[in-house]
C-alpha atoms as a PDB file:
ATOM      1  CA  UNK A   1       0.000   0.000   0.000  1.00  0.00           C
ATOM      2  CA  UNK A   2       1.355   3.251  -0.972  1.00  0.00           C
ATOM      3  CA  UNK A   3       2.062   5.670   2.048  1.00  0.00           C
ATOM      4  CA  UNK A   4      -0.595   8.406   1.760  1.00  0.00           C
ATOM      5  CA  UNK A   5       0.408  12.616   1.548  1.00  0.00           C
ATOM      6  CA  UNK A   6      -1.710  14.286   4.408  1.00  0.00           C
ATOM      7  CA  UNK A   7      -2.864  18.252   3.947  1.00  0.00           C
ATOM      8  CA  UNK A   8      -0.284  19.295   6.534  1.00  0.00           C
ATOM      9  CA  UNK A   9       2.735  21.359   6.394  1.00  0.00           C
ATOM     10  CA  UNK A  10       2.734  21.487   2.947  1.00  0.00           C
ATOM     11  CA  UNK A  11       4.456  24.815   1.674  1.00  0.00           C
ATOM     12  CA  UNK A  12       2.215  26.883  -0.960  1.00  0.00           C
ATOM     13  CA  UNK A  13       4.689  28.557  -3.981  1.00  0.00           C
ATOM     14  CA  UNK A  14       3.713  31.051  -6.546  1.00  0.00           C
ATOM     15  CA  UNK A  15       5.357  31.751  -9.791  1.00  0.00           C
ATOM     16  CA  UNK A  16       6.925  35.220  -9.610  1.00  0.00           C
ATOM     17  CA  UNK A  17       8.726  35.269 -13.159  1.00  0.00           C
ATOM     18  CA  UNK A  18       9.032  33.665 -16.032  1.00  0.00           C
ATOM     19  CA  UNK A  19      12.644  33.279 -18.086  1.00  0.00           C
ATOM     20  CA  UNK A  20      13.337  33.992 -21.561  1.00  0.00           C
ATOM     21  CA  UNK A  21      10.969  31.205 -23.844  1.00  0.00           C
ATOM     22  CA  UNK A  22      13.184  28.888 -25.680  1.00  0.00           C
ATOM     23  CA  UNK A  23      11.771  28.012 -29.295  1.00  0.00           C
ATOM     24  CA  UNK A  24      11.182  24.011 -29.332  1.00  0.00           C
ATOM     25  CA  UNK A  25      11.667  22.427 -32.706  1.00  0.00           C
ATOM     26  CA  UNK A  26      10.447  18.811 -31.912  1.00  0.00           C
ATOM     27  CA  UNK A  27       8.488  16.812 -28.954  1.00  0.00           C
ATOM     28  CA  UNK A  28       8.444  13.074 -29.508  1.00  0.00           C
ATOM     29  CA  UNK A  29       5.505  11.297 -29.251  1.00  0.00           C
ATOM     30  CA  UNK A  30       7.290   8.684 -26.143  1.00  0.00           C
ATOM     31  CA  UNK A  31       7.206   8.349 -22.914  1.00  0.00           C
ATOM     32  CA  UNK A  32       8.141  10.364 -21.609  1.00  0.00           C
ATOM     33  CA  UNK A  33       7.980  13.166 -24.047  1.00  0.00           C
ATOM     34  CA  UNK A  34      11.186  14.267 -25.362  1.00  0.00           C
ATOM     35  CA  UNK A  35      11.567  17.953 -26.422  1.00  0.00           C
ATOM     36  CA  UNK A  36      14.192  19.089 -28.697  1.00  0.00           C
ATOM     37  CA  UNK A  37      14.883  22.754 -27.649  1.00  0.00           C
ATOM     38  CA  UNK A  38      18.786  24.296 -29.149  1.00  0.00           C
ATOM     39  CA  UNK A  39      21.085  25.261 -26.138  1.00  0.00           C
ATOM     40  CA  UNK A  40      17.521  25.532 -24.019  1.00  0.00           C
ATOM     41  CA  UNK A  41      19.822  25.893 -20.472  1.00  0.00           C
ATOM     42  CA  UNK A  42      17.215  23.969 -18.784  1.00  0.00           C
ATOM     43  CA  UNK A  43      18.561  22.070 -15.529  1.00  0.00           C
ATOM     44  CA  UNK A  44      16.986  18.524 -14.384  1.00  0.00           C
ATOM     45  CA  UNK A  45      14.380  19.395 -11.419  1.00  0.00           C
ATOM     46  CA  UNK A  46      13.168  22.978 -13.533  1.00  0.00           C
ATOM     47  CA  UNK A  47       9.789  23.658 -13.969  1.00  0.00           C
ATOM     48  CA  UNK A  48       8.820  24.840 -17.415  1.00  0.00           C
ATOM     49  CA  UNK A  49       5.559  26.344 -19.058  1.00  0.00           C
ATOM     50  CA  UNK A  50       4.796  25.197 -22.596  1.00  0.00           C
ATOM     51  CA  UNK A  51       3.079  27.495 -25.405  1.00  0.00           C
ATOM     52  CA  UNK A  52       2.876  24.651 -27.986  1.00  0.00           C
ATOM     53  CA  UNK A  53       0.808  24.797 -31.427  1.00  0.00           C
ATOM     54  CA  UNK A  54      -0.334  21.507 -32.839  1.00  0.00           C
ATOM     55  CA  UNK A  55       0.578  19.396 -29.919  1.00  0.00           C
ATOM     56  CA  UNK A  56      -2.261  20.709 -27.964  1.00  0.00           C
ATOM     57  CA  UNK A  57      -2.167  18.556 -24.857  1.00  0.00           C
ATOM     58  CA  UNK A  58       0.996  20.203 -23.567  1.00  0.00           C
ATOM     59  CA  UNK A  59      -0.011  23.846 -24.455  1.00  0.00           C
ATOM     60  CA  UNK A  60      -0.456  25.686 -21.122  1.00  0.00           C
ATOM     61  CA  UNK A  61       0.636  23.218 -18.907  1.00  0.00           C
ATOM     62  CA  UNK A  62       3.629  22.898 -16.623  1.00  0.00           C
ATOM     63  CA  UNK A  63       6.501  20.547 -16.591  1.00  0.00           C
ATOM     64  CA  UNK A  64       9.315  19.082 -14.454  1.00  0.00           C
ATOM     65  CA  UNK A  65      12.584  18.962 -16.742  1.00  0.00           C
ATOM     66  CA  UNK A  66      14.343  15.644 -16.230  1.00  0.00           C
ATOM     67  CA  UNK A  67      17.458  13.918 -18.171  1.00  0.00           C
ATOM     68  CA  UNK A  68      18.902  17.163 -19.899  1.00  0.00           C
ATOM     69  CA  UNK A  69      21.439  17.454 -22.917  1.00  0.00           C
ATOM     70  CA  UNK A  70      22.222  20.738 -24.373  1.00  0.00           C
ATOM     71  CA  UNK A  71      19.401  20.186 -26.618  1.00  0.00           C
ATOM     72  CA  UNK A  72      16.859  18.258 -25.775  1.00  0.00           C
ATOM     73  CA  UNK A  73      14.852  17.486 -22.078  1.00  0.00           C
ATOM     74  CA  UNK A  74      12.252  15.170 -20.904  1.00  0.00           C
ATOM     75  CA  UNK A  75       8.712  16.121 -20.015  1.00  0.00           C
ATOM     76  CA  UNK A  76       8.948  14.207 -16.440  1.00  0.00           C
ATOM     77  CA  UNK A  77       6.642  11.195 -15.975  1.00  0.00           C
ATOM     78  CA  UNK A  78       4.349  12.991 -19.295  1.00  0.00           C
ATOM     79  CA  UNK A  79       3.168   9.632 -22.043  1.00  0.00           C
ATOM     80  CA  UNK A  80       3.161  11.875 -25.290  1.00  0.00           C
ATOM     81  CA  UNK A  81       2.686   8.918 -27.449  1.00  0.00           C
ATOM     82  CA  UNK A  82      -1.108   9.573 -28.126  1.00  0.00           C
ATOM     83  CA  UNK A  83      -1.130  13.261 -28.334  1.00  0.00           C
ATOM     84  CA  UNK A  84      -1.285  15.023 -31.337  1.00  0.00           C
ATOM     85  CA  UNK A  85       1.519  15.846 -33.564  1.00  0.00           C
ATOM     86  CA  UNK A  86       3.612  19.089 -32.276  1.00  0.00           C
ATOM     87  CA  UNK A  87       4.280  22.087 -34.428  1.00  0.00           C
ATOM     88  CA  UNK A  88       5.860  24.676 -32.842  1.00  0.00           C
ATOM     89  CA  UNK A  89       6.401  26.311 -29.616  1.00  0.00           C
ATOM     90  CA  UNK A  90       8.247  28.005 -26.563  1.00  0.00           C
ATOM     91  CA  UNK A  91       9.051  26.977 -22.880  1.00  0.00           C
ATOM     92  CA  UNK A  92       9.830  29.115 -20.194  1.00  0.00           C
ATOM     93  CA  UNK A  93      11.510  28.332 -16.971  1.00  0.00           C
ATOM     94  CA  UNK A  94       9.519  29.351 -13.669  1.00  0.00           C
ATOM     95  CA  UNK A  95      10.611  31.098 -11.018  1.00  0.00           C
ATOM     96  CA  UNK A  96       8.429  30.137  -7.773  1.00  0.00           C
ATOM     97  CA  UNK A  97       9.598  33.281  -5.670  1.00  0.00           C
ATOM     98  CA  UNK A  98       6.898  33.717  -3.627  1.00  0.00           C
ATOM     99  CA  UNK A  99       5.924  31.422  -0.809  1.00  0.00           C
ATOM    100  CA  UNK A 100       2.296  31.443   0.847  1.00  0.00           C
ATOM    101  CA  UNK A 101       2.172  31.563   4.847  1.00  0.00           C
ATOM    102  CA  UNK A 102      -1.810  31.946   5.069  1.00  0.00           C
ATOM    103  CA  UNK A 103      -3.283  29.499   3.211  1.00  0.00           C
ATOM    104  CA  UNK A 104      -6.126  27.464   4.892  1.00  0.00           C
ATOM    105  CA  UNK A 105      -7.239  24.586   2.453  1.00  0.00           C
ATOM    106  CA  UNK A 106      -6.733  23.371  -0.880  1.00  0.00           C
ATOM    107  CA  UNK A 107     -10.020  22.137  -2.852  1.00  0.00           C
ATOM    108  CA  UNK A 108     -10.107  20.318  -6.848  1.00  0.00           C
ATOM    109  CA  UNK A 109     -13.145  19.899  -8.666  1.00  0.00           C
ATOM    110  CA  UNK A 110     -13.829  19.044 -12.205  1.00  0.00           C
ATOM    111  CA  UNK A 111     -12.247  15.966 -14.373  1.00  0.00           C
ATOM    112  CA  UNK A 112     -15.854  14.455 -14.644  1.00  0.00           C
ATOM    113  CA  UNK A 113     -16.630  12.573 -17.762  1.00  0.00           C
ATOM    114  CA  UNK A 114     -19.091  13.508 -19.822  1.00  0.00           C
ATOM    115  CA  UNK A 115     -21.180  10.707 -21.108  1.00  0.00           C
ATOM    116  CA  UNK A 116     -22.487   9.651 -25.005  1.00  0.00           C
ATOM    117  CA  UNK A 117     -25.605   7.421 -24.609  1.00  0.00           C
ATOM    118  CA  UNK A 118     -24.995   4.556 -27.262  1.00  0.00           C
ATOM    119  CA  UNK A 119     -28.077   2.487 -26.290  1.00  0.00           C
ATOM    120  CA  UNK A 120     -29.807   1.211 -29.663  1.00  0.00           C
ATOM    121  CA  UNK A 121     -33.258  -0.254 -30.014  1.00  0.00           C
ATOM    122  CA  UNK A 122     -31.766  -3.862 -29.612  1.00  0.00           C
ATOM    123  CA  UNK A 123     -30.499  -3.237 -25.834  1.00  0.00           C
ATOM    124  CA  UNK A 124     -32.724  -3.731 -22.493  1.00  0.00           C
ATOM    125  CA  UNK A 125     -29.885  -1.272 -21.237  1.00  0.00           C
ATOM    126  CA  UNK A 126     -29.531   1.805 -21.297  1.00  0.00           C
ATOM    127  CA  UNK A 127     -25.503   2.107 -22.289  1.00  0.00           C
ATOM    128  CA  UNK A 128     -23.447   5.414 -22.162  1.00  0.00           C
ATOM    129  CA  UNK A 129     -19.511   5.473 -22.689  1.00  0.00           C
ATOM    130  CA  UNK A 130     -17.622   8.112 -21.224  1.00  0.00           C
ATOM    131  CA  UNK A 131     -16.345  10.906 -23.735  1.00  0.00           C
ATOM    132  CA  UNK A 132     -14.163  14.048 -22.860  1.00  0.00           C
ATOM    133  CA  UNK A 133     -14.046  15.672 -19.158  1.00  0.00           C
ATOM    134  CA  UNK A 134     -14.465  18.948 -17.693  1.00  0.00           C
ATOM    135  CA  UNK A 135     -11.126  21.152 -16.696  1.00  0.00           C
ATOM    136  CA  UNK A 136      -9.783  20.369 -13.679  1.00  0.00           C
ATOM    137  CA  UNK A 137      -9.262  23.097 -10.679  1.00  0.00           C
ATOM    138  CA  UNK A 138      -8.328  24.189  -7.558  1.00  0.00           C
ATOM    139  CA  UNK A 139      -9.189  26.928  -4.886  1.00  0.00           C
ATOM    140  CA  UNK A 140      -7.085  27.711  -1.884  1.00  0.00           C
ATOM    141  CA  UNK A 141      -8.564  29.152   0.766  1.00  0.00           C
ATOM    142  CA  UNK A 142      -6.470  31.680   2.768  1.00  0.00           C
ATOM    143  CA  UNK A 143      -6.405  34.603   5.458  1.00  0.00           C
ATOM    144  CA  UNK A 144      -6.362  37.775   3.837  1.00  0.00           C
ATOM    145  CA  UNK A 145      -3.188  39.476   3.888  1.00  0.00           C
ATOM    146  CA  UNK A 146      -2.467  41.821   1.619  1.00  0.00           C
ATOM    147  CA  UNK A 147       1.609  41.969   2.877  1.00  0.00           C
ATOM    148  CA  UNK A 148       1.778  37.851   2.051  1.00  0.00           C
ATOM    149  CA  UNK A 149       4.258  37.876  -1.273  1.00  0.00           C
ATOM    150  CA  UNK A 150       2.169  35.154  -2.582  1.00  0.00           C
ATOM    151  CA  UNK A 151      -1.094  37.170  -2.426  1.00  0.00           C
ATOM    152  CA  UNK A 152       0.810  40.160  -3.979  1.00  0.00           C
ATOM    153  CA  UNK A 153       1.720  37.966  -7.259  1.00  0.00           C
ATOM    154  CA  UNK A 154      -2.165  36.854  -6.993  1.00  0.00           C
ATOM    155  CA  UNK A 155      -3.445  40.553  -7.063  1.00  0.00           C
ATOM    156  CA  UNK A 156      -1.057  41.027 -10.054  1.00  0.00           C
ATOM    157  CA  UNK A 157      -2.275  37.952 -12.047  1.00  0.00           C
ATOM    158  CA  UNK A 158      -6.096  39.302 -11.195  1.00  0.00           C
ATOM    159  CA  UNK A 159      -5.422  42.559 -12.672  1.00  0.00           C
ATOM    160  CA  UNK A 160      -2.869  41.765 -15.654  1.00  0.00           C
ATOM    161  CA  UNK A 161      -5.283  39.128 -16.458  1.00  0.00           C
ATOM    162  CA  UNK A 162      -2.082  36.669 -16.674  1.00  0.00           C
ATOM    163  CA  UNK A 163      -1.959  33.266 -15.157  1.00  0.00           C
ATOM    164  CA  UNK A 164       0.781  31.925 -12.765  1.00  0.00           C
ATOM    165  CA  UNK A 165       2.104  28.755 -11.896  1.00  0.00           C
ATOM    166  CA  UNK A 166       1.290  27.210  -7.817  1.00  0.00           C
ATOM    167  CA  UNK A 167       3.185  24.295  -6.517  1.00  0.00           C
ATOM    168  CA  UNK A 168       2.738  22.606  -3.090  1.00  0.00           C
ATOM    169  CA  UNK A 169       5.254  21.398  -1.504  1.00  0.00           C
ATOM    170  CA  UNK A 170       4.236  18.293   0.526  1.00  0.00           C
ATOM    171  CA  UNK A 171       6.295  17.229   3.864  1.00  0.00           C
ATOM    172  CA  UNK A 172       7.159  13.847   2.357  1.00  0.00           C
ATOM    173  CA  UNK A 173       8.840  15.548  -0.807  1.00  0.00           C
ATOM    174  CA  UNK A 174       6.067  15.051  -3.420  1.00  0.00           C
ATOM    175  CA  UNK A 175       4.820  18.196  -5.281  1.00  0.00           C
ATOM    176  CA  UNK A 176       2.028  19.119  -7.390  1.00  0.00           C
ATOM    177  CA  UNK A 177       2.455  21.641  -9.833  1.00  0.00           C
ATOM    178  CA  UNK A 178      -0.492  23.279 -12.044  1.00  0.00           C
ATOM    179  CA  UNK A 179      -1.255  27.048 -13.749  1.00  0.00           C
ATOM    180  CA  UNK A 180      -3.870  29.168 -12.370  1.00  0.00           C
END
């Protein structure tokens, strides 16, 4: 039995920055996904945003680099072999500079299926298969502080309209990135 992660002392990051994007030319469809990115300066244990055309699975998301070369990196633990074909696009290292001290609770919704009902006159059944899901998301709930760096870079993403990257930091070591 796997050891379970309890919701305590986990640490609550915010993105701060973002580096210079480095144009990809190629991600493999492997796993993991392999991205070809020219002297990208990437180190093992980064986190990266993607901007990707064609390969829309990655586009948006964040990444863990892992198994570097001066041109190419691993999309930790991410199976790209069934995603679509990539065309072109950018990552971006993250910088999580800003480290929550308030927050309360952490609560996901969403990644319910939706259903297609493929019952025909022959069946006594009614018989549905699932089909795509809704998006996925958080909410942390927090004291208000308006000194806390982490609500700062918040505030900012509000009113630029710009998302930023969380991660939580579990006590065990385990972390769980995503883009808010």
């Amino acid at each position: 039995m796997p050891t379970p992660i309890f919701w305590s002392n986990v640490g609550v990051d915010v993105q701060t920055a973002l580096g210079t994007a480095k144009s990809a030319t190629a991600i493999t469809k492997a796993s993991p996904g392999v991205v070809t990115a020219a002297a990208h300066g990437f180190a093992n244990g980064d986190y990266v945003v993607a901007s990707v055309a064609g390969m829309f699975e990655v586009d948006q998301r964040v990444f863990r680099v892992a198994n570097i070369t001066t041109n190419t990196f691993e999309l930790e633990g991410q199976d790209t072999t069934t995603f679509n074909t990539f065309v072109s696009g950018t990552f971006a290292a993250i910088t999580f500079g800003a480290s929550m001290t308030t927050a309360q609770d952490v609560n996901f919704s969403g990644g319910e299926p939706e259903f297609a009902d493929i019952t025909t006159v022959h069946d006594n059944v009614r018989r549905r298969v699932p089909t795509v899901v809704s998006s996925m998301s958080a909410t942390i709930g927090a004291l208000y502080d308006r000194t806390d760096p982490a609500h700062i870079e918040m505030a900012k993403a509000t009113t630029q309209k710009t998302p930023r990257a969380i991660r939580l930091r579990f006590s065990n070591g385990n972390k769980l990135v995503g883009s808010a």
